[in-house]
Protein backbone atom coordinates (compact mmCIF):
# COMPACT_ATOMS: atom_id res chain seq x y z
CA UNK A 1 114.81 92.91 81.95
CA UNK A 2 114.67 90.86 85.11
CA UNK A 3 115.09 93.74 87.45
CA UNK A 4 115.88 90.77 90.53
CA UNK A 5 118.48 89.51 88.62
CA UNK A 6 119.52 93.49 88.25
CA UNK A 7 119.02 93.54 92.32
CA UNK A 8 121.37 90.44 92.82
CA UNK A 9 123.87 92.04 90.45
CA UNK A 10 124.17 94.74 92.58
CA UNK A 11 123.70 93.23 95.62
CA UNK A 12 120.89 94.51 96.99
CA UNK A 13 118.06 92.39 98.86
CA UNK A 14 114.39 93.22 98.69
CA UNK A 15 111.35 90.75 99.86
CA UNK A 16 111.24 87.63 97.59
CA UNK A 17 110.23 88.03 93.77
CA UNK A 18 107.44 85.40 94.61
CA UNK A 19 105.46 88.25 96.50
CA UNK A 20 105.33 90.11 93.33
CA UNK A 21 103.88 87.49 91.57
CA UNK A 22 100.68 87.48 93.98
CA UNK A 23 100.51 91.54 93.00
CA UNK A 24 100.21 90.48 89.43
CA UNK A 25 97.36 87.72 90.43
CA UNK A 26 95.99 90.34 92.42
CA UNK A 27 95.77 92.67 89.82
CA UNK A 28 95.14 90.36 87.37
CA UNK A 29 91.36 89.32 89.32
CA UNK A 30 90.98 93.78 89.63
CA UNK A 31 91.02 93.68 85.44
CA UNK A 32 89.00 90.49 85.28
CA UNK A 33 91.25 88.60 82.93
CA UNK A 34 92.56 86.09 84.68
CA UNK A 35 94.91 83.96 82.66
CA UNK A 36 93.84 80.45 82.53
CA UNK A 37 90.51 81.48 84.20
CA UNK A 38 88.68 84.06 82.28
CA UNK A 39 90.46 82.48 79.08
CA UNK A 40 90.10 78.78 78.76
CA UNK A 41 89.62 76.05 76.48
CA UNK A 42 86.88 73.33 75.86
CA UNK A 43 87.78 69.75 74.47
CA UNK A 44 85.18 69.06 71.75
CA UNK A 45 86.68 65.32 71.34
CA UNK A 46 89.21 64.52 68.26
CA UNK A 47 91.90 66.78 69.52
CA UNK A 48 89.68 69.60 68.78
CA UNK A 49 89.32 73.01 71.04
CA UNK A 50 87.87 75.63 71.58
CA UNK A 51 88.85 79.14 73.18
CA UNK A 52 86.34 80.56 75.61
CA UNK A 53 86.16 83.73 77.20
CA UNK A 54 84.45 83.54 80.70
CA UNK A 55 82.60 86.47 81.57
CA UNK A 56 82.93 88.23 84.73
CA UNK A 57 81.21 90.41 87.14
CA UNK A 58 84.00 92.39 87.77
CA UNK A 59 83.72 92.26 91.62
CA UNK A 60 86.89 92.94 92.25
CA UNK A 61 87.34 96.27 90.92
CA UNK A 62 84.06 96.89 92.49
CA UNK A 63 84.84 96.39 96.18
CA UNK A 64 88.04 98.09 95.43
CA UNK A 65 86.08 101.41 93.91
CA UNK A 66 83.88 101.07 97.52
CA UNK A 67 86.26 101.19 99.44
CA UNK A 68 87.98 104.28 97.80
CA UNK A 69 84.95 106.25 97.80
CA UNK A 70 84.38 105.61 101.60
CA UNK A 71 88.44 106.22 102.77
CA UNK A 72 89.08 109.40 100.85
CA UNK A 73 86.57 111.54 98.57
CA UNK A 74 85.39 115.50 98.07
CA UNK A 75 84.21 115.35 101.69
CA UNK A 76 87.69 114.29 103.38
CA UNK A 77 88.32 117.88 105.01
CA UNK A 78 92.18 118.27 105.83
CA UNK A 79 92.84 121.58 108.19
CA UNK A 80 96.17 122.98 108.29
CA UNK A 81 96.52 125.85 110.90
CA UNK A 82 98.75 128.28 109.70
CA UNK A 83 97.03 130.15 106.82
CA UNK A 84 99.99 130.64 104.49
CA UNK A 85 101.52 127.21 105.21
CA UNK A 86 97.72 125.37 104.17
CA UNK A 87 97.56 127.58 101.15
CA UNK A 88 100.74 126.58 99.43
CA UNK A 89 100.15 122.85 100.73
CA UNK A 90 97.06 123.21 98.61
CA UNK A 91 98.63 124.40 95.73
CA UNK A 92 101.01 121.85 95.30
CA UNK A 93 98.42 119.06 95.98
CA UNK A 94 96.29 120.90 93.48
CA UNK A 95 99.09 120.81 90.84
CA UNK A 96 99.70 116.95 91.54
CA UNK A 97 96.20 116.52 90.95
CA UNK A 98 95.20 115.28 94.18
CA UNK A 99 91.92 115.29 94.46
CA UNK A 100 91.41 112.59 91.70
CA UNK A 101 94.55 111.34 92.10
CA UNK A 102 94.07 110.82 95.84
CA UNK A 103 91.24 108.88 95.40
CA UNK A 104 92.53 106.74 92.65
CA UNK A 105 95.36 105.34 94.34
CA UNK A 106 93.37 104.43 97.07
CA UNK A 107 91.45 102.01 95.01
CA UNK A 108 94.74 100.80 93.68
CA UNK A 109 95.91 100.25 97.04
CA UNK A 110 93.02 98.03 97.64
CA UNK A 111 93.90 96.28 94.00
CA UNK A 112 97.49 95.47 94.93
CA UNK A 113 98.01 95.90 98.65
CA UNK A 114 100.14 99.05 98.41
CA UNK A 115 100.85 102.58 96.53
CA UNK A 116 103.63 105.01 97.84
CA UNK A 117 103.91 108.87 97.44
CA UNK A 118 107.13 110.79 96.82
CA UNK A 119 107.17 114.13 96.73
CA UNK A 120 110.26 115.91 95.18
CA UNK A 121 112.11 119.03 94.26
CA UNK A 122 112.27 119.83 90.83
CA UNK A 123 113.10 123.33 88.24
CA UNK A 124 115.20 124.05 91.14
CA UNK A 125 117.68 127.40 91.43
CA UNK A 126 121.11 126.29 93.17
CA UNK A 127 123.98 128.42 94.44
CA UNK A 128 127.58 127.92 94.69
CA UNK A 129 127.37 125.88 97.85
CA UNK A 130 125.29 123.85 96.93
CA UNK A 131 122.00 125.27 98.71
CA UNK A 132 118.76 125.43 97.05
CA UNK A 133 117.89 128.71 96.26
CA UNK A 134 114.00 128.20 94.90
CA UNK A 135 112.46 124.99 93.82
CA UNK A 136 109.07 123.56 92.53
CA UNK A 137 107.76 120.97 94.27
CA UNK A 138 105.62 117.66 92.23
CA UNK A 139 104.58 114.36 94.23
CA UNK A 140 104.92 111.43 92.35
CA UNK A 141 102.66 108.24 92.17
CA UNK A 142 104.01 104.53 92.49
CA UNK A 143 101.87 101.00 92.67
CA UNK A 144 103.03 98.35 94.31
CA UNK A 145 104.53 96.46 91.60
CA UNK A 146 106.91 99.18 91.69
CA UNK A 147 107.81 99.74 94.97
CA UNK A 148 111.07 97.34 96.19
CA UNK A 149 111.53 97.76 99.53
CA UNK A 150 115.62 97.55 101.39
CA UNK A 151 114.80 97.71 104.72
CA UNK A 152 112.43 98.17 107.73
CA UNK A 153 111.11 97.90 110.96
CA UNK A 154 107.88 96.58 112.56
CA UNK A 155 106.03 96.22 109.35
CA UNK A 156 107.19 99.80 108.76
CA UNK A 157 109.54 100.60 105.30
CA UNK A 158 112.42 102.82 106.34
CA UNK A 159 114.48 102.20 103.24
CA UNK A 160 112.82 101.77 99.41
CA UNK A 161 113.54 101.39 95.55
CA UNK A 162 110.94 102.87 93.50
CA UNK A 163 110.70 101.84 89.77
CA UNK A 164 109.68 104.82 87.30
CA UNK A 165 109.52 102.48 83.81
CA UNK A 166 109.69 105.15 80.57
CA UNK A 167 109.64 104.56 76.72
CA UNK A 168 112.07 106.74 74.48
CA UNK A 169 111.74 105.83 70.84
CA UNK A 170 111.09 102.52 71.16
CA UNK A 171 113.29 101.56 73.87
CA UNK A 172 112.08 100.48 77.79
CA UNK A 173 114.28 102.13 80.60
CA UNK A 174 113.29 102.47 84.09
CA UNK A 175 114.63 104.94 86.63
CA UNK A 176 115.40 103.63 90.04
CA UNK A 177 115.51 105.47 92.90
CA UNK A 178 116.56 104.28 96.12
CA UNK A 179 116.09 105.84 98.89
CA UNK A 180 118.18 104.76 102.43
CA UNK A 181 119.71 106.17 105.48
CA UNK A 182 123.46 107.26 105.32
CA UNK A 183 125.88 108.56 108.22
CA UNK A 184 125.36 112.17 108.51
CA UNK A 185 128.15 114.50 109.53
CA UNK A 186 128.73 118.16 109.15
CA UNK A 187 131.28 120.27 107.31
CA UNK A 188 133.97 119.56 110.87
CA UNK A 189 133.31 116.23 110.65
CA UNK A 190 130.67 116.52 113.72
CA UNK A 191 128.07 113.68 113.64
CA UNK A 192 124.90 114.80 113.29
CA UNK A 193 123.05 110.87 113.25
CA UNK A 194 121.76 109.76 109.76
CA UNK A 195 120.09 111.53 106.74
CA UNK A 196 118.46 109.92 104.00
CA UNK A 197 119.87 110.08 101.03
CA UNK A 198 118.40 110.00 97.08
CA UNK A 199 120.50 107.99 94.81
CA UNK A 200 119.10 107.75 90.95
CA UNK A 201 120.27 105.09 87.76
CA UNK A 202 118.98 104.27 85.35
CA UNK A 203 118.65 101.37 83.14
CA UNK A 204 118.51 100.50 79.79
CA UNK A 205 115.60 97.20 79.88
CA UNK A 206 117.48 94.46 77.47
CA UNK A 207 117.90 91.02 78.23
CA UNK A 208 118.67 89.49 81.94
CA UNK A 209 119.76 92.14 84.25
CA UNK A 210 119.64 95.07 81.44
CA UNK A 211 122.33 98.19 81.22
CA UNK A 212 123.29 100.81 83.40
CA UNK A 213 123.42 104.22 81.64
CA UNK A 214 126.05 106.47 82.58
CA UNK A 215 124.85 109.91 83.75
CA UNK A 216 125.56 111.43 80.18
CA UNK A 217 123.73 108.64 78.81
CA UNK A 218 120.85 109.55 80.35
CA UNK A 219 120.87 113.21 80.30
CA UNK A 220 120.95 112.86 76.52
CA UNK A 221 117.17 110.88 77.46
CA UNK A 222 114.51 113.94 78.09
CA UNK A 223 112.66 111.85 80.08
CA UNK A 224 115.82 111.98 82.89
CA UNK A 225 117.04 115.13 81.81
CA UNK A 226 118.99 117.11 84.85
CA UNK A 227 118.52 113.60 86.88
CA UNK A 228 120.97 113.75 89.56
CA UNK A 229 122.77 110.40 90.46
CA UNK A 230 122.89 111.27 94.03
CA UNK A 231 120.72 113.67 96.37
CA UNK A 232 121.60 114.34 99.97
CA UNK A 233 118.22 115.51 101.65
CA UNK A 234 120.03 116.89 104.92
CA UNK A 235 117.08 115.43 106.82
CA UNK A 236 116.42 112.00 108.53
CA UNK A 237 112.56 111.95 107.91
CA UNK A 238 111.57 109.56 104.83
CA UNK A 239 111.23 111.64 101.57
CA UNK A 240 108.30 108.66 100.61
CA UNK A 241 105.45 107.81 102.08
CA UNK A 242 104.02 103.86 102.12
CA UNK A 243 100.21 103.58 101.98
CA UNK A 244 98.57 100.33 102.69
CA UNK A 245 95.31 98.74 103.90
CA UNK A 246 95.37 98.09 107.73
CA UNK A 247 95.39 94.28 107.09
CA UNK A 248 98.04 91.63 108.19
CA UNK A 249 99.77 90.32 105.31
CA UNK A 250 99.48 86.69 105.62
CA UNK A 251 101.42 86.12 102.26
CA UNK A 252 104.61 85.26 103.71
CA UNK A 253 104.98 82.24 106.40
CA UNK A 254 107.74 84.26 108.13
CA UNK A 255 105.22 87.18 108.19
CA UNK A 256 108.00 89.68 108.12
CA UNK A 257 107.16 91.25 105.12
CA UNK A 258 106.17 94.82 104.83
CA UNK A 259 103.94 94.97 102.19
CA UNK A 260 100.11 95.47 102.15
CA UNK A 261 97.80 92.83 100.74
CA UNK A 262 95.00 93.39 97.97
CA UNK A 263 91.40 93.71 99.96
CA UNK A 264 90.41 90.42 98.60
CA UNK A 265 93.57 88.67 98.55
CA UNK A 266 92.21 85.84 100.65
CA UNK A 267 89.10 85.90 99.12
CA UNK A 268 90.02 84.47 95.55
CA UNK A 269 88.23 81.61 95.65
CA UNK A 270 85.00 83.30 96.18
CA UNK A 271 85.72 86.02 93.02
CA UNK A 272 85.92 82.91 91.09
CA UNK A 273 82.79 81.10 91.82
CA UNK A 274 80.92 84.14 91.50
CA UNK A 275 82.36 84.92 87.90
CA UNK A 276 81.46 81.28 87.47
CA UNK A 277 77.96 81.58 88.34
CA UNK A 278 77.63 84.98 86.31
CA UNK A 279 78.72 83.02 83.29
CA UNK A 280 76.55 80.31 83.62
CA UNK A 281 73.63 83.10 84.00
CA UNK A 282 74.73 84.85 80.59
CA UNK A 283 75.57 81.48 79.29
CA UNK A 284 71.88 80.56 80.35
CA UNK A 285 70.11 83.04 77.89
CA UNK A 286 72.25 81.55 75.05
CA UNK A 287 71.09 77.92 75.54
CA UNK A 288 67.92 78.39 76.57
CA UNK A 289 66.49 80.80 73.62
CA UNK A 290 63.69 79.60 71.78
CA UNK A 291 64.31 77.06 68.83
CA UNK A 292 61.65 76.11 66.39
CA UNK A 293 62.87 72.14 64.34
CA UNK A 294 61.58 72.59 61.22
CA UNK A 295 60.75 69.56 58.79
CA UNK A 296 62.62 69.91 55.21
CA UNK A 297 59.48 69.98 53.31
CA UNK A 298 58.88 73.31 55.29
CA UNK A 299 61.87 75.49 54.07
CA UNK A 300 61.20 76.33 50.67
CA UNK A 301 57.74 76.79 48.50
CA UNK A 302 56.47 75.52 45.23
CA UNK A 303 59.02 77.57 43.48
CA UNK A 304 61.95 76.37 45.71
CA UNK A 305 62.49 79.90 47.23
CA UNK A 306 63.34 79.91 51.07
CA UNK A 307 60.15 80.60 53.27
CA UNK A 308 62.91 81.16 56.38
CA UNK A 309 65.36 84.04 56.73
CA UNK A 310 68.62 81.55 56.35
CA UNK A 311 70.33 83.71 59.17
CA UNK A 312 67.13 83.52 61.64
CA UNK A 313 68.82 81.35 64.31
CA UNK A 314 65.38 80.63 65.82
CA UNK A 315 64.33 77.55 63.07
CA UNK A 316 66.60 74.81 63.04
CA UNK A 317 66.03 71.84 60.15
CA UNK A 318 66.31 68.04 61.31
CA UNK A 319 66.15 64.96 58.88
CA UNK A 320 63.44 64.12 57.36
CA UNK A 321 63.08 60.91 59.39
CA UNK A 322 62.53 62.52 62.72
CA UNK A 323 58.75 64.31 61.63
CA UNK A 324 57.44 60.93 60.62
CA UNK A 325 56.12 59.60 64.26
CA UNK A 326 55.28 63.47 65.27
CA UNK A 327 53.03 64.17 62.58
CA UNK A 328 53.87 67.61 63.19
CA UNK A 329 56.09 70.34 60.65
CA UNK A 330 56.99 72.55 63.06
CA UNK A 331 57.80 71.40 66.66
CA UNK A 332 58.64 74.47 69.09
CA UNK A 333 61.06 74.19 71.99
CA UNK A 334 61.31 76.70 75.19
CA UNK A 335 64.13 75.95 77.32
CA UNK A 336 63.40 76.85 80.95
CA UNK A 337 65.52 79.26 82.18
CA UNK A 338 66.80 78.77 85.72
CA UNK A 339 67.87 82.82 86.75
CA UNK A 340 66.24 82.32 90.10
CA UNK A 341 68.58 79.30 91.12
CA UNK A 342 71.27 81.36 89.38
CA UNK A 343 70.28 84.73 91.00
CA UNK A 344 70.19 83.03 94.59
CA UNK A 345 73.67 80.94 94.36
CA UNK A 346 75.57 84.42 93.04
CA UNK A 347 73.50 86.65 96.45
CA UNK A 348 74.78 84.05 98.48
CA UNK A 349 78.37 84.58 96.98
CA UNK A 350 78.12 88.20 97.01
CA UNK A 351 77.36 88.08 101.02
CA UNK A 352 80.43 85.90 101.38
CA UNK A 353 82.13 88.66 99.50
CA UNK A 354 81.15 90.92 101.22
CA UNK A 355 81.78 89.61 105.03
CA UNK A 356 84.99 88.51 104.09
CA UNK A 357 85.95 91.80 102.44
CA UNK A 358 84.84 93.85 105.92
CA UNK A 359 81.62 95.46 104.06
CA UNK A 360 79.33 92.94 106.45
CA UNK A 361 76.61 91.01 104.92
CA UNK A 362 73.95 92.24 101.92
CA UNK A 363 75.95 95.13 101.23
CA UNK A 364 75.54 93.86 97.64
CA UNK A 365 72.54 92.53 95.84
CA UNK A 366 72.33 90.90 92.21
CA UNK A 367 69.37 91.77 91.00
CA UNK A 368 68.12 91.50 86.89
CA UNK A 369 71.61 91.34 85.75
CA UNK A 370 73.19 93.87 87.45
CA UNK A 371 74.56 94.52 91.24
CA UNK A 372 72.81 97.20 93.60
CA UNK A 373 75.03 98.42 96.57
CA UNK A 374 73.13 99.18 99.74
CA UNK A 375 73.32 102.92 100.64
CA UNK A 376 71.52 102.71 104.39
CA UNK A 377 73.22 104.43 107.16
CA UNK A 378 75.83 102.40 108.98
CA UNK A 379 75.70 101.77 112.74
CA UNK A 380 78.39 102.09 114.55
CA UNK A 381 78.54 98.46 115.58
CA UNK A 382 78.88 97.28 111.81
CA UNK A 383 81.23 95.61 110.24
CA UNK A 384 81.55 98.46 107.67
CA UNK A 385 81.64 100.88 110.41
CA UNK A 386 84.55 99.06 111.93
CA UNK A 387 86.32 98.00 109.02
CA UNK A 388 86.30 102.04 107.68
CA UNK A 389 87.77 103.25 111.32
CA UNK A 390 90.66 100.80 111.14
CA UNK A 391 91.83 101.69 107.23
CA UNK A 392 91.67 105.49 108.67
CA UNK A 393 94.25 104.61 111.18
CA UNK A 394 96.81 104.29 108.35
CA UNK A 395 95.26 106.86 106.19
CA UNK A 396 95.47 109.41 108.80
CA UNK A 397 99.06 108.52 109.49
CA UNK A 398 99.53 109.00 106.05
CA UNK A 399 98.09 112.54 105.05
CA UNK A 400 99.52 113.70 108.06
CA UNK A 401 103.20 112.31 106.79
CA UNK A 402 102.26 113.68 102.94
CA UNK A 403 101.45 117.15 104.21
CA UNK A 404 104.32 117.89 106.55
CA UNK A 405 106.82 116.39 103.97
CA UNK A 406 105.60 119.29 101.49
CA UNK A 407 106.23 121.81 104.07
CA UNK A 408 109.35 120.81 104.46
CA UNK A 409 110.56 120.21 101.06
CA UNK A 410 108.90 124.02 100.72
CA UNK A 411 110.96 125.12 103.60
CA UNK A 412 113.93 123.55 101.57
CA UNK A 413 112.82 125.60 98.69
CA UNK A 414 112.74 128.66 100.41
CA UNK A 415 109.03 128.98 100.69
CA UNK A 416 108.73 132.07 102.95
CA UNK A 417 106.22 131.81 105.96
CA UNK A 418 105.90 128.23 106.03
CA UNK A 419 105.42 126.45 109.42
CA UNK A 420 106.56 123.31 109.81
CA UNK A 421 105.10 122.00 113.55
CA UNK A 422 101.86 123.48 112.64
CA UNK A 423 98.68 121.58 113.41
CA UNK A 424 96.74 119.48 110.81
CA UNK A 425 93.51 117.89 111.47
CA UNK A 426 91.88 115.25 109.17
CA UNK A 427 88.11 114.87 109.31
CA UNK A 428 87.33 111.65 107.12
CA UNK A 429 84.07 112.17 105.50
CA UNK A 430 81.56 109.90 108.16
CA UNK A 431 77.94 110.81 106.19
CA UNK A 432 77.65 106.96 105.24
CA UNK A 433 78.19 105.79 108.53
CA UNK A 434 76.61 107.94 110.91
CA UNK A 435 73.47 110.33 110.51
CA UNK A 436 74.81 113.61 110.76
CA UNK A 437 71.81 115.77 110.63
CA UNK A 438 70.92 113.37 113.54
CA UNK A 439 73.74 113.75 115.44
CA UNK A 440 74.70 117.38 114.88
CA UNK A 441 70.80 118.43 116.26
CA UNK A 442 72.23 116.07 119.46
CA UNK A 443 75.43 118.34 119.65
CA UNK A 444 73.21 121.82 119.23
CA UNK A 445 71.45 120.58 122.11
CA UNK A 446 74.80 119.88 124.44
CA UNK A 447 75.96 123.30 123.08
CA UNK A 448 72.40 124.99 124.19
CA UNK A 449 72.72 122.88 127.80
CA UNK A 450 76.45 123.48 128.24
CA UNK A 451 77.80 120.48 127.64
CA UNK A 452 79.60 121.20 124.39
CA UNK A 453 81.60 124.28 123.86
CA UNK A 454 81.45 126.46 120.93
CA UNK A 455 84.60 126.12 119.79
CA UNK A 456 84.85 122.19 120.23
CA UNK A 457 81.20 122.37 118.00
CA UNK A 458 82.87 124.41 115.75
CA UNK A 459 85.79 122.94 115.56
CA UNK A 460 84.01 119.19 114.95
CA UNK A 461 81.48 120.49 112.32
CA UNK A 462 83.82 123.06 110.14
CA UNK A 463 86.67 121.07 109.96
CA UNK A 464 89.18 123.79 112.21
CA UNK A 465 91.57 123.38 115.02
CA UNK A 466 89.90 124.27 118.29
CA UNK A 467 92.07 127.30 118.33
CA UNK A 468 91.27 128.63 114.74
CA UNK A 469 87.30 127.65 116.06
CA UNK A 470 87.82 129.39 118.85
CA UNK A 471 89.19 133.25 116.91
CA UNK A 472 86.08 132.78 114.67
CA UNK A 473 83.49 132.79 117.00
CA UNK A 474 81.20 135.72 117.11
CA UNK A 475 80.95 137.28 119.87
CA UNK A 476 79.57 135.72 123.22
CA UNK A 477 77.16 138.26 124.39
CA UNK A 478 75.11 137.40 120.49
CA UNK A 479 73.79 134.43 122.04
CA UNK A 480 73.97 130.99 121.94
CA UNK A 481 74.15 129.06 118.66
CA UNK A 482 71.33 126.51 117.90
């Protein structure tokens, strides 16, 4: 199925197909099997080739997984206020699997430029007007080569397709849900603005644009069992959220295109030579093994028995000929291996990497084979130090926007006690970047001198709202804290 010929069928318009053909390249170089790259042939003369398999250092994965682990892991502290509402946010980001999950995607985002969340209602409990009456609420995943987007504004995705591809005995379908802003009036006919609404097909994947399914067609598929073609959400906040690097896409000339890039999308040519040089350096210990030329005298004894193990591929025989001017049998060779020209060319690679990928210079060192990632503290005039604050721009935006879209589909559900408006801090984990033994014996000290109040300490070193600080605090006349 050629799901842009499906799109021109029906008329819709979504950012050029070519864009999605740089996500593939870009997640192509994240698997290290490049086509025509990390598989190629050699001419051996007489129409003759051979397949080769170029080996790779797998860089790109590897900036990808850095990146990750610095943006979002186990010490990413997110604060929600209201006690009931943060305990049944945490449940249903428990159930999705966050935790992994969350940090996951956020090397995929760095693979292919963008991921997307969508939380939904589902096992829900309706009544005769339609209201929900109790739902469950699951947050879906989706990679960029999945995500279509309809419209938007200032780099900014207001309307979206998402592809969810399934397999039911032995046939593709994929469900497509687009979601886009409708008129919104009430029962009187009052306007009430816009509300985005859910509508659902699916699609059987055969040839060219593939088959639309009618509703009992697909209900008869478990994987869109109870699927509704159509879901009005009553609300004009996004039921998705978009997560991409903070990183102009340069892709498009027009630069009008919402979509993130990969982290090393402009840094192909560099992941190339350095999977070049890596295998020449394997390649290296494979050409330059000892070989020991053996005259043909030498390979069997008075009873014609082999003296050499035939599948020892250290002796090699040559013609008779050759040992007549040597006077020698045996005649050793040791090629000389060049791993220090080889070690030097791929560090000087890996810095270029590096820079170009935000991580500064010597972040990465190749070192006997293998590459060691530095694991100093980061000042706060670093490249790595800047490049970390401006992903957690987006990030931030973007936890903030997952959180308060649970609460509200729980308030849809009928959650009792949930507060919508309530206050959510994120405190992105900072232990790589700044010393914080160091610096929280510096805010002790502005506590002890005044300075620093003790629920603004509290507050920064516990992960809580000022005010939540603030009710926790023992009492005053205990003394100071130190």
């Amino acid at each position: 199925m050629n799901i842009f010929e499906y799109f021109k069928k029906k008329g819709i318009d979504t950012i050029d197909s070519s864009f999605y053909s740089k996500i593939a390249m870009w997640d192509s170089w994240y698997r290290a099997n490049v086509k025509r790259f990390h598989q190629y042939r050699v001419y051996h003369g007489t129409g003759q080739y051979e397949r080769c398999h170029r080996k790779s250092l797998g860089m790109a994965k590897k900036i990808c997984e850095d990146i990750s682990d610095l943006l979002l892991n186990e010490r990413v502290a997110i604060t929600i206020k209201d006690e009931t509402t943060a305990k049944f946010v945490r449940s249903v980001l428990d159930a999705a699997n966050f935790t992994v999950q969350g940090n996951e995607y956020q090397e995929r985002k760095a693979a292919c430029g963008t991921v997307a969340y969508v939380p939904y209602l589902t096992n829900m409990e309706v009544a005769e007007d339609g209201s929900v009456l109790s739902a469950d609420i699951k947050l879906d995943y989706v990679v960029a080569k999945n995500i279509y987007p309809t419209a938007w504004e200032n780099s900014r995705i207001t309307e979206v397709i998402f592809a969810f591809p399934k397999t039911y005995k032995r046939k593709k379908y994929v469900q497509l849900q687009h979601h886009k802003l409708e008129p919104w009036q009430d029962e009187d006919g009052n306007d009430l603005g816009y509300q985005y609404v859910i509508e659902n097909s699916v699609v059987e994947c055969s040839s060219g644009a593939g088959r639309d399914l009618t509703p009992a067609e697909w209900n008869a598929i478990p994987h869109f069992e109870g699927l509704a073609a159509r879901v009005e959400t009553g609300s004009n906040q996004p039921q998705f959220i978009i997560d991409k690097l903070n990183i102009a896409n340069n892709v498009d000339e027009d630069d009008t295109n919402p979509m993130g890039v990969a982290l090393f999308a402009n840094s192909i040519d560099v992941l190339a030579k350095i999977d070049l040089e890596y295998d020449s350096y394997a390649n290296e210990f494979t050409l330059g093994r000892k070989r020991i030329f053996v005259a043909p005298e030498m390979l069997t004894d008075a009873n014609g028995s082999q003296v050499f193990d035939p599948d020892d591929s250290v002796f090699y025989t040559l013609p008779e000929d050759y040992f007549k001017n040597t006077k020698e049998a045996l005649h050793e060779v040791n090629m000389e291996l060049r791993t220090e020209q080889h070690e030097q060319a791929i560090n000087n690679d890996l810095n270029l990497l590096s820079f170009k990928c935000g991580f500064g210079t010597q972040y990465y060192r190749f070192e006997r084979g293998t590459v060691a990632t530095a694991t100093q503290v980061i000042s706060e005039n670093s490249d790595m130090y800047r490049t970390i604050r401006k992903h957690e721009i987006i990030l931030q935006d973007v936890l903030t926007d997952l959180i308060r879209t649970i609460i509200r589909l729980g308030k849809t559900a009928n959650v009792p006690g949930l507060v919508e408006n309530t206050d959510i801090v994120i405190d992105f984990d900072d232990s790589i970047i700044e010393d914080k033994q160091t610096e929280r014996a510096e805010d002790r000290k502005d506590v002890a001198m005044g300075a620093m109040g003790l629920p603004e300490y509290r507050a920064k070193w516990y992960g809580e709202t000022e005010e939540v600080a603030a009710s926790k605090l023992p009492d005053q006349s205990a003394g100071v804290l130190m």
